[in-house]
C-alpha atoms as a PDB file:
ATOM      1  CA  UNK A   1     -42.495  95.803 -52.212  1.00  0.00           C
ATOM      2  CA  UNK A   2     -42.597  93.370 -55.308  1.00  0.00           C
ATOM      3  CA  UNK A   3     -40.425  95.527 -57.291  1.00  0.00           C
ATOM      4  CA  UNK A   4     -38.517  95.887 -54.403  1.00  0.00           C
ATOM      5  CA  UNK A   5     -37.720  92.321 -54.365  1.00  0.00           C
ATOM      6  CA  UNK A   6     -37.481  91.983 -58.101  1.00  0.00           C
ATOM      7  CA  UNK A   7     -34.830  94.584 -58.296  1.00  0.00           C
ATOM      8  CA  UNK A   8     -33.400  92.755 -55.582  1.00  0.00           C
ATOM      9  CA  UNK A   9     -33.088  89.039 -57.213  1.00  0.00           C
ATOM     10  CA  UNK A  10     -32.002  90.805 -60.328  1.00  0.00           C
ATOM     11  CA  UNK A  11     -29.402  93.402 -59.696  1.00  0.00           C
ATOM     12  CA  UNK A  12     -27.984  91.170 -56.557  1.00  0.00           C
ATOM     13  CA  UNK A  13     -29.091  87.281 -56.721  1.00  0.00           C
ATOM     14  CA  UNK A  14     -27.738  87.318 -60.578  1.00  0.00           C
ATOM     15  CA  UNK A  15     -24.707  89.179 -60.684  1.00  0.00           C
ATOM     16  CA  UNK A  16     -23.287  87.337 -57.340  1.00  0.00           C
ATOM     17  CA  UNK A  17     -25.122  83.958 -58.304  1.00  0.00           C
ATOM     18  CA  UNK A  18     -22.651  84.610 -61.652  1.00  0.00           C
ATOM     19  CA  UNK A  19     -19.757  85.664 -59.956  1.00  0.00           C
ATOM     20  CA  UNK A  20     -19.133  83.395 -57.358  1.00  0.00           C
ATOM     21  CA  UNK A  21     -19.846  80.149 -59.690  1.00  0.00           C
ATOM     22  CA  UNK A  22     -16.831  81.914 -61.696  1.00  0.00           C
ATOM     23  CA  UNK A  23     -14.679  82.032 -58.755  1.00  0.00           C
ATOM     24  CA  UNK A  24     -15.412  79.211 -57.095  1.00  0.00           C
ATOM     25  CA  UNK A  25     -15.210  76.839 -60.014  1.00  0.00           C
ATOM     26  CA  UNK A  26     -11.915  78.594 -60.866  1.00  0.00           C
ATOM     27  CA  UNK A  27     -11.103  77.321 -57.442  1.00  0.00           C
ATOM     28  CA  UNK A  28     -12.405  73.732 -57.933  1.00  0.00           C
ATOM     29  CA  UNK A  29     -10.405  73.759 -61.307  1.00  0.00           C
ATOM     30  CA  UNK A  30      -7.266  74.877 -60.055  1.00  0.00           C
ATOM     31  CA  UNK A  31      -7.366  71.619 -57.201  1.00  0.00           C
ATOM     32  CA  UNK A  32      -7.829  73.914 -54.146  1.00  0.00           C
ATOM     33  CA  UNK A  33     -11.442  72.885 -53.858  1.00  0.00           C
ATOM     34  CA  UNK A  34     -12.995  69.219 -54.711  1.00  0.00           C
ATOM     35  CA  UNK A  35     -16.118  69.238 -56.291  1.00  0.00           C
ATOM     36  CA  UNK A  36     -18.654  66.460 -55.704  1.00  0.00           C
ATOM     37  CA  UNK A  37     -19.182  66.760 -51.491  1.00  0.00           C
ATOM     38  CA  UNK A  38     -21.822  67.696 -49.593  1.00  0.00           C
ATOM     39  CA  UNK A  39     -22.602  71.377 -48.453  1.00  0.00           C
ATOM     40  CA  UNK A  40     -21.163  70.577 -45.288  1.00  0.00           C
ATOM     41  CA  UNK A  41     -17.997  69.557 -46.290  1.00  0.00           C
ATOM     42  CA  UNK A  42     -17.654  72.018 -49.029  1.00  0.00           C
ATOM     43  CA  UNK A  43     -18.477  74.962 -46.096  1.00  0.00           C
ATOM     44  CA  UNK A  44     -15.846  72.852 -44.407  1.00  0.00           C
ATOM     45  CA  UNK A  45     -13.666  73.260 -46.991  1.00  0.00           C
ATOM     46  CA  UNK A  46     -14.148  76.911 -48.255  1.00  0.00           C
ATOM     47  CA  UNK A  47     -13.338  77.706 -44.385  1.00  0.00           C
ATOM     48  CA  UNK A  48      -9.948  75.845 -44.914  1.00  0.00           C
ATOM     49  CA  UNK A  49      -8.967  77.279 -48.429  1.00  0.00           C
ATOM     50  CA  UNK A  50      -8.609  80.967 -46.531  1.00  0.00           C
ATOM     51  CA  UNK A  51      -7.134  79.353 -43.356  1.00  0.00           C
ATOM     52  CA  UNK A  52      -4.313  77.557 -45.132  1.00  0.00           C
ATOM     53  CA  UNK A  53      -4.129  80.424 -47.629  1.00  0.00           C
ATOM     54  CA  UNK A  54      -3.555  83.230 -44.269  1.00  0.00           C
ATOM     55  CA  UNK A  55      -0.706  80.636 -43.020  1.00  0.00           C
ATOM     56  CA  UNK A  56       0.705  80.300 -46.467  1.00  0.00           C
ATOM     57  CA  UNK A  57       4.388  81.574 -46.305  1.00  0.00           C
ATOM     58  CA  UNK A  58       5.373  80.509 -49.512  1.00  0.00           C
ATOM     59  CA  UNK A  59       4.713  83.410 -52.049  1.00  0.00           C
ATOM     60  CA  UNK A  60       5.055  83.055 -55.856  1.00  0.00           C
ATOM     61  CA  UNK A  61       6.144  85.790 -57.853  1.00  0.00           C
ATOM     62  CA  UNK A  62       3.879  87.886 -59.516  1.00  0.00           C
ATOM     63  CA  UNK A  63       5.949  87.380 -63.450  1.00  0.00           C
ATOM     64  CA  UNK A  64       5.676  83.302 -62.460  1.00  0.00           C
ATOM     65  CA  UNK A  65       1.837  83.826 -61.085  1.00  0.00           C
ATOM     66  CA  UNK A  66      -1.267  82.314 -63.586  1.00  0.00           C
ATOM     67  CA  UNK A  67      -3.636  84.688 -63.821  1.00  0.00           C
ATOM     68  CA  UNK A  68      -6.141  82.291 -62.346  1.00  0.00           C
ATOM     69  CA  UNK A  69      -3.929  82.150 -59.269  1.00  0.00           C
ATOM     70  CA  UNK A  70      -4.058  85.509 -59.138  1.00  0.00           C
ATOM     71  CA  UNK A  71      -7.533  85.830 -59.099  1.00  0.00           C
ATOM     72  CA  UNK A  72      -8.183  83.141 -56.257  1.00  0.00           C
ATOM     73  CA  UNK A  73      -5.124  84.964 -54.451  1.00  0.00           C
ATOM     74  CA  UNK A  74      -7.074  88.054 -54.311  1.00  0.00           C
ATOM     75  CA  UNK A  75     -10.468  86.261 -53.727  1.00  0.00           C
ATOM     76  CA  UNK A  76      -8.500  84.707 -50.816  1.00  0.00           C
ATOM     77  CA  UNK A  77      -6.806  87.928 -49.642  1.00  0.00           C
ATOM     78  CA  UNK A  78     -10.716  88.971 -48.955  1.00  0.00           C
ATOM     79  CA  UNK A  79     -12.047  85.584 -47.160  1.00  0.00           C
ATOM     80  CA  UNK A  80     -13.278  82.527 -48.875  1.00  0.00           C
ATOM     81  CA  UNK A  81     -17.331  82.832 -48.255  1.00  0.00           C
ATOM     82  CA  UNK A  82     -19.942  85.017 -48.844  1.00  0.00           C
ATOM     83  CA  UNK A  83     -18.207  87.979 -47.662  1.00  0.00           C
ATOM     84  CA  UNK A  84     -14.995  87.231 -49.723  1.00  0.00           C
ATOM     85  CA  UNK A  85     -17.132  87.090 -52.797  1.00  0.00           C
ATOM     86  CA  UNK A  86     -18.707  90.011 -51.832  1.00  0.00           C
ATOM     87  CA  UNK A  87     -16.094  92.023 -51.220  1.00  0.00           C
ATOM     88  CA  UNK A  88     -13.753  90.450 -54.324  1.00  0.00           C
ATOM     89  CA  UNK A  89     -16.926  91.237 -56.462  1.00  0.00           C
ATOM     90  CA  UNK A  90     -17.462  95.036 -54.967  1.00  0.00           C
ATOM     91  CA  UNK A  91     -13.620  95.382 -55.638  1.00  0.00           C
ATOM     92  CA  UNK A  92     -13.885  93.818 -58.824  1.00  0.00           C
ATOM     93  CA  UNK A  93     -16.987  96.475 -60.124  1.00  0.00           C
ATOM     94  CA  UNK A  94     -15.015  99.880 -58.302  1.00  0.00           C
ATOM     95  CA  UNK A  95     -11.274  99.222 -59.853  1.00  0.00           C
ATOM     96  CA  UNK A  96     -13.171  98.339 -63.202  1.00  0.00           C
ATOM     97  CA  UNK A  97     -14.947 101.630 -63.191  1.00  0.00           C
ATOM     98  CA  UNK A  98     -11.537 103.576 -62.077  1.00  0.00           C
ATOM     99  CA  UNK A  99     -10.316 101.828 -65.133  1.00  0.00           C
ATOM    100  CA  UNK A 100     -13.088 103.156 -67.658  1.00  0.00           C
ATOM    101  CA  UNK A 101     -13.018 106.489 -65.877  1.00  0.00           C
ATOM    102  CA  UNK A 102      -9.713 107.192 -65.775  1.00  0.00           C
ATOM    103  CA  UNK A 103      -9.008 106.335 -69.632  1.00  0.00           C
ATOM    104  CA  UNK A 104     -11.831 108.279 -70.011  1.00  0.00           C
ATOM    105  CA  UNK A 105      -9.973 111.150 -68.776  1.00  0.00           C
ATOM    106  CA  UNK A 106      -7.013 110.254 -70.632  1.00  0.00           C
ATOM    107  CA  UNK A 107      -8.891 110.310 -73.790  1.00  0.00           C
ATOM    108  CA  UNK A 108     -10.130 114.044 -73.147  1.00  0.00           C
ATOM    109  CA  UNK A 109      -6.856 115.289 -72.597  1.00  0.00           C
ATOM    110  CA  UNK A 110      -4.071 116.568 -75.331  1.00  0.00           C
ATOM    111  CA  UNK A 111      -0.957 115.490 -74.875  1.00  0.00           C
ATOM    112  CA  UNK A 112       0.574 118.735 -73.434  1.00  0.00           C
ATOM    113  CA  UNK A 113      -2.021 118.351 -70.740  1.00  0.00           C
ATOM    114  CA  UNK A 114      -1.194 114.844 -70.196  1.00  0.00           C
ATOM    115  CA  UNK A 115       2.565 115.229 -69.945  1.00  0.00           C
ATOM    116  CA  UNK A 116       1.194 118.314 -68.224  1.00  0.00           C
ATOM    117  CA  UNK A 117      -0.566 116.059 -65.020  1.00  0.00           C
ATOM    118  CA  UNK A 118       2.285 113.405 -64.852  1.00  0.00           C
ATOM    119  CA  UNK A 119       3.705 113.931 -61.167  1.00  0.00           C
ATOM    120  CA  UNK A 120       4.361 112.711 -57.924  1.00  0.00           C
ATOM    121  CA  UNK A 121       1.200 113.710 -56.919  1.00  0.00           C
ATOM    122  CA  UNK A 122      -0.559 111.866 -59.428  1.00  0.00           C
ATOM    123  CA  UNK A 123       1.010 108.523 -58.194  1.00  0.00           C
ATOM    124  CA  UNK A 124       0.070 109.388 -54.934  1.00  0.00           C
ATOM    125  CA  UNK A 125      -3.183 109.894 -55.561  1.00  0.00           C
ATOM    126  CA  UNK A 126      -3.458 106.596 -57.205  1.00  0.00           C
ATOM    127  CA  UNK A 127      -2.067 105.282 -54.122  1.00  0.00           C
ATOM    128  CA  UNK A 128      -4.576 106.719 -52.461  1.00  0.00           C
ATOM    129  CA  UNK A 129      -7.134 106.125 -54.294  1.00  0.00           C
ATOM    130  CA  UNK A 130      -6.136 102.421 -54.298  1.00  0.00           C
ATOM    131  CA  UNK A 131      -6.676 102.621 -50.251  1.00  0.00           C
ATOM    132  CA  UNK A 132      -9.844 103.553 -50.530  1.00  0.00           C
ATOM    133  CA  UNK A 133     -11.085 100.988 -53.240  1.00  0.00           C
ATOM    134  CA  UNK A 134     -10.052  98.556 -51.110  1.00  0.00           C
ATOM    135  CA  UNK A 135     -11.928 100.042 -48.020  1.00  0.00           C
ATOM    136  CA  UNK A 136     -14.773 100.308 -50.030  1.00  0.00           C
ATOM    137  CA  UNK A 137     -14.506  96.341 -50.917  1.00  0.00           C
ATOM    138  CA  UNK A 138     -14.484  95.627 -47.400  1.00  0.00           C
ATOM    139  CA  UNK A 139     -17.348  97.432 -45.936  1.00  0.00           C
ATOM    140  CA  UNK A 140     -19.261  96.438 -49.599  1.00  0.00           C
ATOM    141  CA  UNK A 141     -22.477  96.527 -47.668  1.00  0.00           C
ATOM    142  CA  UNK A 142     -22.192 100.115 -47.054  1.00  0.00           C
ATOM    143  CA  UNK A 143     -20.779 100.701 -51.007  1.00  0.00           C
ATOM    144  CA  UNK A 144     -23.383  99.208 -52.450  1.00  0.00           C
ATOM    145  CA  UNK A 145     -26.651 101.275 -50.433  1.00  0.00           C
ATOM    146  CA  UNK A 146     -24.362 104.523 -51.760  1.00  0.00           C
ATOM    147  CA  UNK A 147     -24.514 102.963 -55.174  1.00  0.00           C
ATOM    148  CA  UNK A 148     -28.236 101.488 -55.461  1.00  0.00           C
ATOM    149  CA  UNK A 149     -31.166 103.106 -54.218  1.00  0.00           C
ATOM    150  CA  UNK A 150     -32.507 100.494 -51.847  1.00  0.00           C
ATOM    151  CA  UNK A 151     -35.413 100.837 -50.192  1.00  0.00           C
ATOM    152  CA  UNK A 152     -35.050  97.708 -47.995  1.00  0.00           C
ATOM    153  CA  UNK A 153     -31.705  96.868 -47.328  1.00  0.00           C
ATOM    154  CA  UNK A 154     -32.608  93.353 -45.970  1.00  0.00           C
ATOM    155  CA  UNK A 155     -34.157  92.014 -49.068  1.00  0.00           C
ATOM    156  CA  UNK A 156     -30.780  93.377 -51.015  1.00  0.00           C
ATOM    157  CA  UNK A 157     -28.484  91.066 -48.725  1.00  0.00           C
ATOM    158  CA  UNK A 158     -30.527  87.837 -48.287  1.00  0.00           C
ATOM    159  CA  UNK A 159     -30.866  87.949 -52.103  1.00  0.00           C
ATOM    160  CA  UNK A 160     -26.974  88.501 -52.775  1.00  0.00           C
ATOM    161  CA  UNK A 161     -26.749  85.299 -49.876  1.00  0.00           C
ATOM    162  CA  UNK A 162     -29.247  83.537 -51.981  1.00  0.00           C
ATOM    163  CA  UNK A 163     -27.321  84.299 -55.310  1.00  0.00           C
ATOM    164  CA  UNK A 164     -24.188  82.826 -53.351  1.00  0.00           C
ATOM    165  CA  UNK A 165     -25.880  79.643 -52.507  1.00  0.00           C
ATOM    166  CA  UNK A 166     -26.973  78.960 -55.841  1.00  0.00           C
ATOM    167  CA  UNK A 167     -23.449  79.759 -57.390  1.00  0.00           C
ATOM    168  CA  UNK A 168     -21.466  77.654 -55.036  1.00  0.00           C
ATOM    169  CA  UNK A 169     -24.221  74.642 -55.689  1.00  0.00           C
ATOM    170  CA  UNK A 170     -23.536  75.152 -59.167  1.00  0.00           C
ATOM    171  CA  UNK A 171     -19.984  75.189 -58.673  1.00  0.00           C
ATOM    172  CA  UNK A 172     -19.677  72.184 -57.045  1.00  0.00           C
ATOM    173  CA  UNK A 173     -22.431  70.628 -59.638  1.00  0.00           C
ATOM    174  CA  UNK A 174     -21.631  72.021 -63.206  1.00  0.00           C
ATOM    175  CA  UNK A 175     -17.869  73.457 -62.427  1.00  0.00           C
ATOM    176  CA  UNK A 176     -16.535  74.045 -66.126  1.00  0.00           C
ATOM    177  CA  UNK A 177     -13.686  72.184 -67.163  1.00  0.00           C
ATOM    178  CA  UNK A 178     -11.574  74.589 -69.258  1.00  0.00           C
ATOM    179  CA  UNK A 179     -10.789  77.711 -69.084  1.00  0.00           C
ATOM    180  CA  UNK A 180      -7.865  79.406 -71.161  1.00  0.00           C
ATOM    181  CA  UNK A 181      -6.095  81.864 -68.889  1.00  0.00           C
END
C-alpha cells in the first residue's frame, strides 16, 4: 500500500502538480487570470475563463494565433479545472507519443515504401486516429488505468487532485513572468 501511494504522488501528484502550474500561469500571464486572490475567487474565476471562453464568438486565426493562445485555447476547449488539465495533459502525453511513433515509422521506411503508403487512406486514418486521441483525453481516467498498472485507482486520482491544488497555489503564488513563445 505504501508503494502504492508513492507511485501514486510520483507518477500523478508531480507530473500534474508541473503541468497545471505551466498552464495556469500561462493563463495568469496572458491577463485571462489575476494572480494574487483567494482560492475562492480564483475557483471563481477558473469557472469563468471556460464560460466566457464557450460564449466566445470571436475566433482568431490560427497564422495570427500566439502559440500561448493556442495552448490556453486548447486547455479551454477541454474545461478550465481539474478535469481540463487532466484531459489537456492526457492529450498532451497521447499526440506526443503519436508524434515519436509515427516518425519512428517514418525513419524505418525507404523512400519507395514511403511514397509507397502516401494515400487517402493514410489521411484518413490520421483523421481517425485524431478522433480517438481526443476521446481518449476526455475519458483520461479510463486512459490512464490502461496505461499504468494501478492497483488502487482512488489513491491515483486524489493524488493527481492533490498535484492540481498545489500547481494552481503555485500559480497564483510564484506565476513566472516571462516566457518566450
Amino acid at each position: 500500500m505504501f508503494i502504492e501511494l508513492l507511485r501514486a504522488l510520483v507518477f500523478s501528484a508531480l507530473p500534474v502538480l508541473l503541468f497545471s502550474y505551466l498552464i495556469i500561469s500561462l493563463a495568469i500571464r496572458s491577463g485571462k487570470l489575476t494572480q494574487n486572490v483567494d482560492a475562492k475567487a480564483f475557483d471563481n474565476a477558473l469557472k469563468n475563463l471556460s464560460s466566457t471562453h464557450k460564449k466566445s464568438k470571436i475566433k482568431t486565426p490560427f497564422y495570427k494565433t500566439s502559440a500561448q493562445d493556442m495552448l490556453l485555447n486548447k486547455w479551454l476547449f477541454f474545461g478550465s479545472g481539474f478535469y481540463g488539465v487532466m484531459a489537456f495533459g492526457t492529450y498532451v502525453c497521447i499526440e506526443t507519443l503519436e508524434i515519436f511513433n509515427f516518425i519512428a515509422g517514418l525513419l524505418s521506411l525507404s523512400l519507395s515504401q514511403f511514397f509507397s503508403n502516401l494515400s487517402i487512406n493514410m489521411l484518413v486514418d490520421f483523421i481517425v486516429n485524431a478522433i480517438l486521441n481526443l476521446v481518449d483525453a476526455f475519458v483520461w481516467f479510463n486512459y490512464w488505468m490502461q496505461q499504468i498498472d494501478m492497483q488502487n485507482g482512488w489513491f491515483w486520482l486524489v493524488a493527481a487532485y492533490l498535484g492540481f491544488l498545489g500547481g494552481s497555489k503555485l500559480a497564483r503564488r510564484y506565476s513566472f513572468k516571462k516566457l518566450a513563445f
